[in-house]
PDB file of N, CA and C in Angstrom:
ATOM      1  N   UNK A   1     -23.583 154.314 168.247  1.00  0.00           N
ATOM      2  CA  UNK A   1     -22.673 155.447 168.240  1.00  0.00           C
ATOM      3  C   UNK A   1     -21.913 155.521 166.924  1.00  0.00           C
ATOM      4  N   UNK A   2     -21.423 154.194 166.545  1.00  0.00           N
ATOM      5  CA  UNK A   2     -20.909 154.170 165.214  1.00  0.00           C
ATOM      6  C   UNK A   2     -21.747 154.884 163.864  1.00  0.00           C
ATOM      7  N   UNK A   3     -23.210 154.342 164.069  1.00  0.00           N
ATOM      8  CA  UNK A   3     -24.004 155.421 163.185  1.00  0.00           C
ATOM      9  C   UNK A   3     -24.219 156.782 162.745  1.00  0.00           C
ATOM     10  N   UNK A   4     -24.323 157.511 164.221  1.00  0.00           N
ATOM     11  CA  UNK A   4     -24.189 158.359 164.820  1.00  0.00           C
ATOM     12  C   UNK A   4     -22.774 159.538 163.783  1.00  0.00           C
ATOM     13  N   UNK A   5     -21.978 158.930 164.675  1.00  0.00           N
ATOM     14  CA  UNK A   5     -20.558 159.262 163.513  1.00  0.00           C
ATOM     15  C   UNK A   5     -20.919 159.767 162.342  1.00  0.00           C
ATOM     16  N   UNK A   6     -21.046 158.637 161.394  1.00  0.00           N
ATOM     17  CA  UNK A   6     -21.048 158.845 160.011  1.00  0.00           C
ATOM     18  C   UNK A   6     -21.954 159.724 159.663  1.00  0.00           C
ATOM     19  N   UNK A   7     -23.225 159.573 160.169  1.00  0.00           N
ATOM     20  CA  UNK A   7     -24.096 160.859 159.979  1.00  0.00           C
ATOM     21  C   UNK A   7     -23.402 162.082 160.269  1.00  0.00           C
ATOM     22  N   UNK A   8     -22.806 162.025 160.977  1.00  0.00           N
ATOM     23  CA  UNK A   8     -22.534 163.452 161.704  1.00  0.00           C
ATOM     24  C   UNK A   8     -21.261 163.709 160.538  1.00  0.00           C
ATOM     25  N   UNK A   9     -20.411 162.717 159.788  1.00  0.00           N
ATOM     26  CA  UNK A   9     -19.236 162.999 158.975  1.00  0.00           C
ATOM     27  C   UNK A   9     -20.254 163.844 157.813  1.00  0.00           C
ATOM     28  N   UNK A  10     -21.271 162.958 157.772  1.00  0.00           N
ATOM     29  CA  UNK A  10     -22.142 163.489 155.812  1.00  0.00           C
ATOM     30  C   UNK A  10     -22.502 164.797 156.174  1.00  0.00           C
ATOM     31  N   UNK A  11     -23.120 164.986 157.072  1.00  0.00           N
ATOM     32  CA  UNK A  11     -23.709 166.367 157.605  1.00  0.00           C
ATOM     33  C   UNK A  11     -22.096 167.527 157.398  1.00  0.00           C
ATOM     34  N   UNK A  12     -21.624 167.212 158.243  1.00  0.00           N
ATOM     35  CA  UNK A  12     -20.551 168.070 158.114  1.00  0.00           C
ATOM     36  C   UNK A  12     -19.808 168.236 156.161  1.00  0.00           C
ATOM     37  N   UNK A  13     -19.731 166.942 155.899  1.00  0.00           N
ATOM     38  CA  UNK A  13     -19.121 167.160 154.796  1.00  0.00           C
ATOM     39  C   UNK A  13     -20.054 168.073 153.333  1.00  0.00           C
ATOM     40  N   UNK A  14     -21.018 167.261 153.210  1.00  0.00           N
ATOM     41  CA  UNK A  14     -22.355 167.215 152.452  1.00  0.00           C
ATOM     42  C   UNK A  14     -23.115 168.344 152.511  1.00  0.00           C
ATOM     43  N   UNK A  15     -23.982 168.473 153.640  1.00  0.00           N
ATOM     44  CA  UNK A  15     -25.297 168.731 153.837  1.00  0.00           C
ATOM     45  C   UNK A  15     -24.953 170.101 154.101  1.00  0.00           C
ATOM     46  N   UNK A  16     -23.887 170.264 154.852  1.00  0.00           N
ATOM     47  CA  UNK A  16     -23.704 172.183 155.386  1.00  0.00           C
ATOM     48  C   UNK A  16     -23.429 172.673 154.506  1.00  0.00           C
ATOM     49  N   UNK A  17     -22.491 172.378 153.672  1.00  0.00           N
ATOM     50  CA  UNK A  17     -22.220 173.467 152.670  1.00  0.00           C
ATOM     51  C   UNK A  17     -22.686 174.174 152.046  1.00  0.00           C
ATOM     52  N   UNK A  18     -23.412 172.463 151.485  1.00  0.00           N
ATOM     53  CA  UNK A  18     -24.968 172.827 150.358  1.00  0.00           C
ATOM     54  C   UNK A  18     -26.128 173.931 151.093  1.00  0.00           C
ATOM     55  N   UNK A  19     -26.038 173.912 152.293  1.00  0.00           N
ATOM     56  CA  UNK A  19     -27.080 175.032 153.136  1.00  0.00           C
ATOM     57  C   UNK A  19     -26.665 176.081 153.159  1.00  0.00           C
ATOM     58  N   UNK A  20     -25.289 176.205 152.878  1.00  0.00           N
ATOM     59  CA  UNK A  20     -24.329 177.752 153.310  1.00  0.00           C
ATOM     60  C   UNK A  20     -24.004 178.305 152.510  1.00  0.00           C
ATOM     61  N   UNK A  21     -24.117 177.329 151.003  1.00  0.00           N
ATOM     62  CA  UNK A  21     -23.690 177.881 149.520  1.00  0.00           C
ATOM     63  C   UNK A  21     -23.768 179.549 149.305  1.00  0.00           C
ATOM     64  N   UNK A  22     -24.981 180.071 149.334  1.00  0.00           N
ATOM     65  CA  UNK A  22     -25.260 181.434 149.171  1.00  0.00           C
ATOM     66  C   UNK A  22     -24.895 182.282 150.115  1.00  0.00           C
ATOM     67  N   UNK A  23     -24.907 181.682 151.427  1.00  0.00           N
ATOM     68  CA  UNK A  23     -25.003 182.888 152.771  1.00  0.00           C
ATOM     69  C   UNK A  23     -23.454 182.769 152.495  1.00  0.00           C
ATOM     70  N   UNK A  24     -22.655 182.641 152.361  1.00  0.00           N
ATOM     71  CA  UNK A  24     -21.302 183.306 152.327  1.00  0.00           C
ATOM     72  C   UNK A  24     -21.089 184.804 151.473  1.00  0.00           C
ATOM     73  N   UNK A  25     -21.782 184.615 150.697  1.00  0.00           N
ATOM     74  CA  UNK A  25     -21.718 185.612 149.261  1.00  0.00           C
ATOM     75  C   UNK A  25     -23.210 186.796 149.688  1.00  0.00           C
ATOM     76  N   UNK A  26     -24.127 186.483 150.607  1.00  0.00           N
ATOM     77  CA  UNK A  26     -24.795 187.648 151.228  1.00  0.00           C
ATOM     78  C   UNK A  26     -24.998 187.858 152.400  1.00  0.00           C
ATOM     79  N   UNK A  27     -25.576 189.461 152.645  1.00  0.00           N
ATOM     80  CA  UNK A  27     -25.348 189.698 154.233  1.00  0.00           C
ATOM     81  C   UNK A  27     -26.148 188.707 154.999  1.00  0.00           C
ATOM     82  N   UNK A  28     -26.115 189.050 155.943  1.00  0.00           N
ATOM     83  CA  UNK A  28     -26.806 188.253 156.861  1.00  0.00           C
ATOM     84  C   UNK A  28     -28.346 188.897 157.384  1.00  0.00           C
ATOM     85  N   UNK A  29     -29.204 188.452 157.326  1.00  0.00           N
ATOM     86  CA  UNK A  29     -30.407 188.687 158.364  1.00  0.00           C
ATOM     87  C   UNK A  29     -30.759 188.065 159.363  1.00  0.00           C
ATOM     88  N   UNK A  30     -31.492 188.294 160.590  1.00  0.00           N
ATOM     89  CA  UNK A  30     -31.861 187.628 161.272  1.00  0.00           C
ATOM     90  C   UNK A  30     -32.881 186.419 160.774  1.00  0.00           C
ATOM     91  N   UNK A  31     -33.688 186.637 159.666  1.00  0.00           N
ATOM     92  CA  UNK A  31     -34.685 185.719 159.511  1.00  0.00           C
ATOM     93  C   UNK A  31     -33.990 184.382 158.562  1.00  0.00           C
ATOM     94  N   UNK A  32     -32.536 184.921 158.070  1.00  0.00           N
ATOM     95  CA  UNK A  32     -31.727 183.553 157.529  1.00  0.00           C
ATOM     96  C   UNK A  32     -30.711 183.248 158.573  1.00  0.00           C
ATOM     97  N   UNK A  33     -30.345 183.925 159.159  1.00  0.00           N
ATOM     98  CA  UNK A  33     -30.121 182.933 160.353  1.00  0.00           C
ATOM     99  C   UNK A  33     -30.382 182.293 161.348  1.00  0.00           C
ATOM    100  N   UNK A  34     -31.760 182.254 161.756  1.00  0.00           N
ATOM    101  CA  UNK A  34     -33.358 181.670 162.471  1.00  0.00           C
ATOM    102  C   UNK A  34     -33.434 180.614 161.366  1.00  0.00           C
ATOM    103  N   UNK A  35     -33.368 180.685 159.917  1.00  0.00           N
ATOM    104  CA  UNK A  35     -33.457 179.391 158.879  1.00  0.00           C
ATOM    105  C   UNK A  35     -32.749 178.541 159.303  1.00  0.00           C
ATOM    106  N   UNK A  36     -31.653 178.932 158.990  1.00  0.00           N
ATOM    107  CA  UNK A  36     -30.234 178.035 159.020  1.00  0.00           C
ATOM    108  C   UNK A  36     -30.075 177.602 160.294  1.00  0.00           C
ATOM    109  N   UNK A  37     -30.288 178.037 161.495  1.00  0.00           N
ATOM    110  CA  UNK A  37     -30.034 177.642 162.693  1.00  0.00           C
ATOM    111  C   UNK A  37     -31.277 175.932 162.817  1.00  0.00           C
ATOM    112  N   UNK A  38     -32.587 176.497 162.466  1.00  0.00           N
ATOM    113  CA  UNK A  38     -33.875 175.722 162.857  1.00  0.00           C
ATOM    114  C   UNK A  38     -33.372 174.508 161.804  1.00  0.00           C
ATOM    115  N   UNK A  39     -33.089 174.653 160.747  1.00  0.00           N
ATOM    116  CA  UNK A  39     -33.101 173.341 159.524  1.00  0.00           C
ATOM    117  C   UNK A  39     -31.323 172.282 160.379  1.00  0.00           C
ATOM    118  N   UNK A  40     -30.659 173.468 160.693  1.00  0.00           N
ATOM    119  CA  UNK A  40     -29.627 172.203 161.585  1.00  0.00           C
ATOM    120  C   UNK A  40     -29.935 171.931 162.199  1.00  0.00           C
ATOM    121  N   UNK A  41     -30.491 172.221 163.540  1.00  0.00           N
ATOM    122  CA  UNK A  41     -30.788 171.636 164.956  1.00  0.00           C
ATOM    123  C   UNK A  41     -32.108 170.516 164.281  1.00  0.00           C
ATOM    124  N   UNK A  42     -32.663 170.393 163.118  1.00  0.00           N
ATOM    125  CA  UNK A  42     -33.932 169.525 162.780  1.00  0.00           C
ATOM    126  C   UNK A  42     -32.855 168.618 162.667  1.00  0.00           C
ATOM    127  N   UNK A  43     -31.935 168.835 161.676  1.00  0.00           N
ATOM    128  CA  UNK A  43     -30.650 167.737 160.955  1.00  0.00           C
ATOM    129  C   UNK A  43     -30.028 166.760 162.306  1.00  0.00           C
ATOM    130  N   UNK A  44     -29.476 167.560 163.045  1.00  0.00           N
ATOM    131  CA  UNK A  44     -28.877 167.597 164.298  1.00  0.00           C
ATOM    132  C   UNK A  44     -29.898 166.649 165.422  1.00  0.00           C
ATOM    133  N   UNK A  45     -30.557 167.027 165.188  1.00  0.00           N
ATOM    134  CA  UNK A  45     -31.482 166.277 166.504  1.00  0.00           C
ATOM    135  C   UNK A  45     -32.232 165.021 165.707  1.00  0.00           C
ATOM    136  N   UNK A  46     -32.267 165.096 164.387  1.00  0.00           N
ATOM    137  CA  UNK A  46     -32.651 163.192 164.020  1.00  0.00           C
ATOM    138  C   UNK A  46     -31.591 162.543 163.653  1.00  0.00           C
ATOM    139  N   UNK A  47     -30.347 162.946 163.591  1.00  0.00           N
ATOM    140  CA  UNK A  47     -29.034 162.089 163.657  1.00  0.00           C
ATOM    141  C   UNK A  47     -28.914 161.702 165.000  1.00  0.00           C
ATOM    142  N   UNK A  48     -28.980 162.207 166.045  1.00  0.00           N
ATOM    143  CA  UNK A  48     -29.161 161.680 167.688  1.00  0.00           C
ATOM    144  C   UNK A  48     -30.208 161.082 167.783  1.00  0.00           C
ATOM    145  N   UNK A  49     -31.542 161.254 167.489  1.00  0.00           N
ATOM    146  CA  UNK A  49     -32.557 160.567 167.711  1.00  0.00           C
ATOM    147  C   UNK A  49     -33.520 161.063 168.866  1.00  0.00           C
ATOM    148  N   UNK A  50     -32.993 162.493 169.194  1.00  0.00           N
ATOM    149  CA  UNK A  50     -34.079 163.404 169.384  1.00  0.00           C
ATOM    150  C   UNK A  50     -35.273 163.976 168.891  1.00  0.00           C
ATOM    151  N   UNK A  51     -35.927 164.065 169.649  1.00  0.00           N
ATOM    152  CA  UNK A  51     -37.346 165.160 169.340  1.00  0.00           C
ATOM    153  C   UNK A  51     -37.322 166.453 170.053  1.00  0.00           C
ATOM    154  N   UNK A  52     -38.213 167.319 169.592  1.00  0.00           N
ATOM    155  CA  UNK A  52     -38.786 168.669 170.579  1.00  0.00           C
ATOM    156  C   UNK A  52     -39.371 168.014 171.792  1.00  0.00           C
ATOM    157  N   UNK A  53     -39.853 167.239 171.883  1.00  0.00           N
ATOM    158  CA  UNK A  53     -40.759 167.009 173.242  1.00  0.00           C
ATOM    159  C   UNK A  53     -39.723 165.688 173.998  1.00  0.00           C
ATOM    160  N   UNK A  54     -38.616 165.778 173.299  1.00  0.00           N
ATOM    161  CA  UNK A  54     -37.239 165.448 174.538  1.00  0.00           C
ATOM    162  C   UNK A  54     -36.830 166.155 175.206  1.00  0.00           C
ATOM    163  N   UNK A  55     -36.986 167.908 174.948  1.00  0.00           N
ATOM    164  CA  UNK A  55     -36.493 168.810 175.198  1.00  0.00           C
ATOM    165  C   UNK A  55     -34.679 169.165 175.941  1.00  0.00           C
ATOM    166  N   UNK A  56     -34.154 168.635 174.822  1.00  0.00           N
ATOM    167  CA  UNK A  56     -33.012 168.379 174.845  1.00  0.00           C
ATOM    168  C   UNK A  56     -32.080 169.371 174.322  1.00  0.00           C
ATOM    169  N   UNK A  57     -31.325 170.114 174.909  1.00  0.00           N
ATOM    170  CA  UNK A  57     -30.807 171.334 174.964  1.00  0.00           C
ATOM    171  C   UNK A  57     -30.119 171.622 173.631  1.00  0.00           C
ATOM    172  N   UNK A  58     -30.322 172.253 173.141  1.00  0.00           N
ATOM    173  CA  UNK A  58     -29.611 172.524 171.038  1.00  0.00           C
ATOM    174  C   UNK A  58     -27.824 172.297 171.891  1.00  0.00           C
ATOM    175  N   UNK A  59     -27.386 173.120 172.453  1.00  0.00           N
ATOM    176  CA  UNK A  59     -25.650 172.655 172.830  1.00  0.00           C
ATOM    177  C   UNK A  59     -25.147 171.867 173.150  1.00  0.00           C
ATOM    178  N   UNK A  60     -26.132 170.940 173.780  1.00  0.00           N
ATOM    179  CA  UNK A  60     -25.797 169.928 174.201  1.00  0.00           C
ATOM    180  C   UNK A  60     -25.334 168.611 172.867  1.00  0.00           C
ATOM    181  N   UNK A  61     -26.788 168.448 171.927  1.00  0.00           N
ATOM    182  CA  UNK A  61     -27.304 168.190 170.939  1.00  0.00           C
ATOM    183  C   UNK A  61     -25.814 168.337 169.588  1.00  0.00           C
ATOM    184  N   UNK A  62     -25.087 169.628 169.908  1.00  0.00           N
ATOM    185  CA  UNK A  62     -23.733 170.070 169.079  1.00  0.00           C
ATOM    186  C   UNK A  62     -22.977 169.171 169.891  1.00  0.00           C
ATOM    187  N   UNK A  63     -22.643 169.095 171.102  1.00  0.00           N
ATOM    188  CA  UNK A  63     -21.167 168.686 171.499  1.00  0.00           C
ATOM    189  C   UNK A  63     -21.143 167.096 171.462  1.00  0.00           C
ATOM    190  N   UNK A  64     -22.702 166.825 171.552  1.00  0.00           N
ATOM    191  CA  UNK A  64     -22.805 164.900 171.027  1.00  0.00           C
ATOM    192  C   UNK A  64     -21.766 164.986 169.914  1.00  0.00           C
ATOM    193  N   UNK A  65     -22.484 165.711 168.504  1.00  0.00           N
ATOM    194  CA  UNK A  65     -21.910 165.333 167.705  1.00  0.00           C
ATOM    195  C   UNK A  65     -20.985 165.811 166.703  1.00  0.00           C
ATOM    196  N   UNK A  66     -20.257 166.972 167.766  1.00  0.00           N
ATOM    197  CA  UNK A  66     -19.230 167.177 167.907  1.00  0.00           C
ATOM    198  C   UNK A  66     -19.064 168.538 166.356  1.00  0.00           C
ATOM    199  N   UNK A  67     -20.101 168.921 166.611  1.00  0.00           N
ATOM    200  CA  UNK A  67     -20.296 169.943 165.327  1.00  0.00           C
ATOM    201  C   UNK A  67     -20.456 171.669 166.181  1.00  0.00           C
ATOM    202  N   UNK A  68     -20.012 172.560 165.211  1.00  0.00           N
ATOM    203  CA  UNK A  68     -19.753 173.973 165.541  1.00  0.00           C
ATOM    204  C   UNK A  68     -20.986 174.724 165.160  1.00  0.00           C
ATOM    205  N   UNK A  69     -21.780 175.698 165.874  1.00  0.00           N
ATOM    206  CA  UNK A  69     -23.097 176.365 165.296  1.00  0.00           C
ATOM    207  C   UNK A  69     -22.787 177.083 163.503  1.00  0.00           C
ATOM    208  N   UNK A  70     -24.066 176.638 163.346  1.00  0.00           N
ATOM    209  CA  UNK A  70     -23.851 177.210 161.559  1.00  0.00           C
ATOM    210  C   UNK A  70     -23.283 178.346 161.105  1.00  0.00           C
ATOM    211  N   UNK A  71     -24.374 179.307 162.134  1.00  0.00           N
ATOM    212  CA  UNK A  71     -23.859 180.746 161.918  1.00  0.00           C
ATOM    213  C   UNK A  71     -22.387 181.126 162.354  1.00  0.00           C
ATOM    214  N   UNK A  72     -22.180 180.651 163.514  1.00  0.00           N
ATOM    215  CA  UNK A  72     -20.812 180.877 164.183  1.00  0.00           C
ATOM    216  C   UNK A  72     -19.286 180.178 162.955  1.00  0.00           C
ATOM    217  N   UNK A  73     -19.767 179.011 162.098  1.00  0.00           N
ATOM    218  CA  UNK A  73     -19.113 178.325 161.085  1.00  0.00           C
ATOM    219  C   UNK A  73     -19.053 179.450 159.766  1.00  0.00           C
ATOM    220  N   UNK A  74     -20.250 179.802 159.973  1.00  0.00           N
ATOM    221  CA  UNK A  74     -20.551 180.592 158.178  1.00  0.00           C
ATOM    222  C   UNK A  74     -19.979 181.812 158.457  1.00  0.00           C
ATOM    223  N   UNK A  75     -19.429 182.462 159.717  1.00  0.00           N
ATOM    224  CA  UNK A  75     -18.796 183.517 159.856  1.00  0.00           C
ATOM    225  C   UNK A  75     -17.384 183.449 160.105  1.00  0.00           C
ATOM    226  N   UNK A  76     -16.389 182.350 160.025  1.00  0.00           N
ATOM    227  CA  UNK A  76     -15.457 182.108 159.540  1.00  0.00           C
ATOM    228  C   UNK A  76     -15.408 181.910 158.160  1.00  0.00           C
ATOM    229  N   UNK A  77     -16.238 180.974 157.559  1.00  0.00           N
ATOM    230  CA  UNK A  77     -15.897 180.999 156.276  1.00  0.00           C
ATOM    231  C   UNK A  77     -15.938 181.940 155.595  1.00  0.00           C
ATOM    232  N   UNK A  78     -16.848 183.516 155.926  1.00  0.00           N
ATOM    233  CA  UNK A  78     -16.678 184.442 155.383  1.00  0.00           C
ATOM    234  C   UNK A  78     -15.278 185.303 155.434  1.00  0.00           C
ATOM    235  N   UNK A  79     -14.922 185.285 156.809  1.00  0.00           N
ATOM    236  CA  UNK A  79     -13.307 185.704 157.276  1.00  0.00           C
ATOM    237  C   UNK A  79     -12.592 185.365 156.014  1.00  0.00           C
ATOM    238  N   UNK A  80     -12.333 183.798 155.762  1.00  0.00           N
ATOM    239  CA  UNK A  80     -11.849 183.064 155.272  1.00  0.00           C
ATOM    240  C   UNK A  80     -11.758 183.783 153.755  1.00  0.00           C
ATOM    241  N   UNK A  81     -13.015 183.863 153.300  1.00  0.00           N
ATOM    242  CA  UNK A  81     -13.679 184.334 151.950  1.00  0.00           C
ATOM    243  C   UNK A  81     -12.477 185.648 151.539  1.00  0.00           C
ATOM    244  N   UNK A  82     -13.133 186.564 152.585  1.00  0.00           N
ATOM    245  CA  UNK A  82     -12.289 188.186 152.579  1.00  0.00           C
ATOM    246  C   UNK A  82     -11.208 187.990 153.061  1.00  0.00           C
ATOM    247  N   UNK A  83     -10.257 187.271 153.346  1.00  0.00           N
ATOM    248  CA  UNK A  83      -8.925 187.121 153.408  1.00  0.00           C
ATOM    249  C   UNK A  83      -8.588 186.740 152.270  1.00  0.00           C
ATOM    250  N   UNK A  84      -8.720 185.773 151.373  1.00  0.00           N
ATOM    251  CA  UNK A  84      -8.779 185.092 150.182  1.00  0.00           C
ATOM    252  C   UNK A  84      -8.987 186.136 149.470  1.00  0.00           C
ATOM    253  N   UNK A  85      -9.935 186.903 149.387  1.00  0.00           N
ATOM    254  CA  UNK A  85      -9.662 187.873 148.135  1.00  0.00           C
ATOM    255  C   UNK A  85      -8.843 189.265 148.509  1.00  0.00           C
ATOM    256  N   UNK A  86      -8.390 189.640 149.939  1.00  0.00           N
ATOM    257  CA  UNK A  86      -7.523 190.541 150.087  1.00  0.00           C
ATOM    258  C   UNK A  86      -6.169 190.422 149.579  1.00  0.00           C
ATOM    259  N   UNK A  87      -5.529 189.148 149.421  1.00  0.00           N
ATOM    260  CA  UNK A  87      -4.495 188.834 148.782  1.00  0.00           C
ATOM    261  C   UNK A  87      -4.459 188.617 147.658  1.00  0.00           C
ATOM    262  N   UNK A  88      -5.393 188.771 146.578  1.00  0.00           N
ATOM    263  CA  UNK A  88      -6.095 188.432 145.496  1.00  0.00           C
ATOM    264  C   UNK A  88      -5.546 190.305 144.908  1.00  0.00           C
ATOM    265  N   UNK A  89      -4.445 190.279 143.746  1.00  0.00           N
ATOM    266  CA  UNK A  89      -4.248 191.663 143.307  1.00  0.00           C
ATOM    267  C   UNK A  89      -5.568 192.331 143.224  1.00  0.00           C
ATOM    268  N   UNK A  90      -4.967 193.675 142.404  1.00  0.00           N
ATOM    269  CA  UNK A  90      -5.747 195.271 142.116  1.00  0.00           C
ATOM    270  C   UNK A  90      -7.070 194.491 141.102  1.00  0.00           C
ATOM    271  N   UNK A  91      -6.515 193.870 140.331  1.00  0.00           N
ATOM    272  CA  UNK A  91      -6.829 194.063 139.335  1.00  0.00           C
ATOM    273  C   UNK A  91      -8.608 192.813 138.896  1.00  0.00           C
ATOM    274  N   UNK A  92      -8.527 192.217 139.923  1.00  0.00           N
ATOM    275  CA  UNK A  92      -9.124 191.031 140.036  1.00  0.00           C
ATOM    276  C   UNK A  92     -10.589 191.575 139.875  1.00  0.00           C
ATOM    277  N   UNK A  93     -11.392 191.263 139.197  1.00  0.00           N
ATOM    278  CA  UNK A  93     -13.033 191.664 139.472  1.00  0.00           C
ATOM    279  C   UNK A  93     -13.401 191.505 140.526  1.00  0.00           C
ATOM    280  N   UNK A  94     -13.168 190.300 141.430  1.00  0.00           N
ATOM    281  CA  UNK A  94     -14.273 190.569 142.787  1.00  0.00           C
ATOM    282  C   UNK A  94     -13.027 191.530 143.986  1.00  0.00           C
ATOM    283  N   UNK A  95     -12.079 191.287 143.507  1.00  0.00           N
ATOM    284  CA  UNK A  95     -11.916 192.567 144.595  1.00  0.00           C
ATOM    285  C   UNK A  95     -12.000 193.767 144.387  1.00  0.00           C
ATOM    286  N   UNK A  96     -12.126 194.351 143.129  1.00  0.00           N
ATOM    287  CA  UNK A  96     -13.021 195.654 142.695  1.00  0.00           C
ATOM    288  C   UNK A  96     -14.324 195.620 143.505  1.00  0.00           C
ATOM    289  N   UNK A  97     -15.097 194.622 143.054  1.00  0.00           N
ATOM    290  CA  UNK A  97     -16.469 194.525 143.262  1.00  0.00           C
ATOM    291  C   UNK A  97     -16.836 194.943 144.810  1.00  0.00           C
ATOM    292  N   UNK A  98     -15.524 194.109 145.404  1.00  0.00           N
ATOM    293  CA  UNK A  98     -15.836 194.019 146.329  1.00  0.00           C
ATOM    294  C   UNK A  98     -15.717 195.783 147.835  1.00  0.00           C
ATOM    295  N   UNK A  99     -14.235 195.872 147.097  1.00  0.00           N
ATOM    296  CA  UNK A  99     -13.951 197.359 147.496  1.00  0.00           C
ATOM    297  C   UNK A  99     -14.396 198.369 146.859  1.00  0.00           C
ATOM    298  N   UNK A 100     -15.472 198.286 145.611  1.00  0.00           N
ATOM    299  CA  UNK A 100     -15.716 199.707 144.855  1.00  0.00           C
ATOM    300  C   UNK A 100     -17.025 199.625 146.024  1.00  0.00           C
ATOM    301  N   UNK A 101     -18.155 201.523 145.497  1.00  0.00           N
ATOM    302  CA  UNK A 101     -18.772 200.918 145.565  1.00  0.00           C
ATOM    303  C   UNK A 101     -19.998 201.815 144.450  1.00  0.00           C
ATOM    304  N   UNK A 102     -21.005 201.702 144.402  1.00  0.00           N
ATOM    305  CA  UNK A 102     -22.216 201.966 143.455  1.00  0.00           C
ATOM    306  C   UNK A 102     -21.997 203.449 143.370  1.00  0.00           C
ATOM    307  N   UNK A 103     -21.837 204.129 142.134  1.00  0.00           N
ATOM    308  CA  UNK A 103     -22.496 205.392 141.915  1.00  0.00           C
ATOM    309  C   UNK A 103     -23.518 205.771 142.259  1.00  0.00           C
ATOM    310  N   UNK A 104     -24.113 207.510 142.672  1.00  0.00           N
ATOM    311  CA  UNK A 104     -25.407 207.588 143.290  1.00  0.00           C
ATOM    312  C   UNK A 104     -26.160 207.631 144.552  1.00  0.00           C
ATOM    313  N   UNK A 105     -26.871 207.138 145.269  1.00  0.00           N
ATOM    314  CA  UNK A 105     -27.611 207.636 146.440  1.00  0.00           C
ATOM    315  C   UNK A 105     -28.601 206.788 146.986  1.00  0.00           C
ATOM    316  N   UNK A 106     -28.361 206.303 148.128  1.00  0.00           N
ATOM    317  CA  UNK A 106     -29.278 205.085 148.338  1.00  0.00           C
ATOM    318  C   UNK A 106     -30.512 205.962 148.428  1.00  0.00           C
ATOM    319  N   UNK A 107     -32.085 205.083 148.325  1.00  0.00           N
ATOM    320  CA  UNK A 107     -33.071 205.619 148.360  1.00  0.00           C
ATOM    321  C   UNK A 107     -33.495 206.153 149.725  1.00  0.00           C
ATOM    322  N   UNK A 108     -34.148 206.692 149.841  1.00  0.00           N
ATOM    323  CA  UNK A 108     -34.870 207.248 151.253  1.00  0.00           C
ATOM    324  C   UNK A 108     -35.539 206.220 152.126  1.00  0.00           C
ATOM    325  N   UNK A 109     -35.179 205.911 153.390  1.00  0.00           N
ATOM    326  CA  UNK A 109     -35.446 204.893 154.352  1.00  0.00           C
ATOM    327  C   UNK A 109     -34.534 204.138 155.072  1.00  0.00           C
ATOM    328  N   UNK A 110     -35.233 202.692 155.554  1.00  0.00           N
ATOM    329  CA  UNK A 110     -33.534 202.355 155.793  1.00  0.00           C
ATOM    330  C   UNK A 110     -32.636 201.302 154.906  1.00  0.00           C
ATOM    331  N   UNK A 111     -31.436 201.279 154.885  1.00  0.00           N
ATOM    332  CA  UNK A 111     -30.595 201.448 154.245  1.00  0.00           C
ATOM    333  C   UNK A 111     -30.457 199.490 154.282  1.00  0.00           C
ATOM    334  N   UNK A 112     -29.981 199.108 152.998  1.00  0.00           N
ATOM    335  CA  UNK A 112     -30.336 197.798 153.374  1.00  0.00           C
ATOM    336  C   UNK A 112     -28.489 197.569 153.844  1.00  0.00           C
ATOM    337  N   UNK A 113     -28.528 196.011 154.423  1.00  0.00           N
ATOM    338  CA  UNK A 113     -27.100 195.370 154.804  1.00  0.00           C
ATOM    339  C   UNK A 113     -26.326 194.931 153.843  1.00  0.00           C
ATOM    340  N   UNK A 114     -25.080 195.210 154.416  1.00  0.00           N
ATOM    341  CA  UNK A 114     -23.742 194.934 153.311  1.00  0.00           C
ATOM    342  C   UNK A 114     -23.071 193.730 153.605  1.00  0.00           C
ATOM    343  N   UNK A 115     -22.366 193.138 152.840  1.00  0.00           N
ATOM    344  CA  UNK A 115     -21.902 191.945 152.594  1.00  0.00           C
ATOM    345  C   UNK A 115     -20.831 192.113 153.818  1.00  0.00           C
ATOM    346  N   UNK A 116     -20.186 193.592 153.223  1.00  0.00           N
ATOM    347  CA  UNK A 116     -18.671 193.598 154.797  1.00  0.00           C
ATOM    348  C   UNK A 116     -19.346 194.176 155.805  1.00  0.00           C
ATOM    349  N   UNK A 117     -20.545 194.232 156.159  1.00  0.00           N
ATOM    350  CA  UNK A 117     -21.157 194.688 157.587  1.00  0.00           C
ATOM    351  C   UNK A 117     -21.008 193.265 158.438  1.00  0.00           C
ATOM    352  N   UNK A 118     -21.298 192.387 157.759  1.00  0.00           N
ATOM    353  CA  UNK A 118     -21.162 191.084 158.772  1.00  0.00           C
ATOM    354  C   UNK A 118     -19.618 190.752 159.274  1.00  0.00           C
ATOM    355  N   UNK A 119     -18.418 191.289 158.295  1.00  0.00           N
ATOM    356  CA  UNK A 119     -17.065 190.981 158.602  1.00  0.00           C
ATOM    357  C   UNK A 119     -16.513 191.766 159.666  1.00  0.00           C
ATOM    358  N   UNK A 120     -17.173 192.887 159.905  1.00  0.00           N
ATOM    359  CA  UNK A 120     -16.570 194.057 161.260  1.00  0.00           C
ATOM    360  C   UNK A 120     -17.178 193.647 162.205  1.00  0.00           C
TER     361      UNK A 120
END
């Protein structure tokens, strides 16, 4: 169990971030958050010493080791993100960036996802 722990400290400290680096700064898709979900629960289930053919429930698998789902984590830290730059003056580049938006006309089809579509 003592092992257990410390893995579960590096993971948390280490290993998520480095996985979440970018997805804070873009929208979200389903097929990166199917990534990010599958590469933790791999992380997650050989720090316990699970397999797939334990068939051992992914929530269960979190509350061992006492960790919060990625996506459900990476959508605070975005909160976090856009709070941080709402208090951030006029004048700041990314909160321009962030509140302007593109001159022009999106192309014909559908319309791709926005960074503040994931924050509403």
């Amino acid at each position: 169990m003592e092992k257990q722990t410390y893995k579960t400290r590096i993971y948390k400290v280490v290993i998520r971030p480095i996985m979440t680096y970018t997805a804070e700064t873009r929208p979200d898709t389903s097929k990166t958050q199917r990534m990010l979900e599958t590469a933790e629960m791999r992380i997650l289930r050989r720090i316990t010493g699970n397999t797939l053919r334990n068939r051992v429930i992914s929530d269960y698998i979190r509350t061992t080791c006492n960790v919060e789902a990625i996506n459900e984590w990476l959508l605070t830290r975005r909160k976090e993100l856009n709070n941080y730059i709402s208090r951030m003056t006029d004048s700041r580049v990314v909160k321009i960036v962030r509140d302007k938006s593109p001159a022009g006309r999106r192309s014909v089809g559908r319309h791709q996802k926005r960074w503040s579509d994931n924050i509403t």
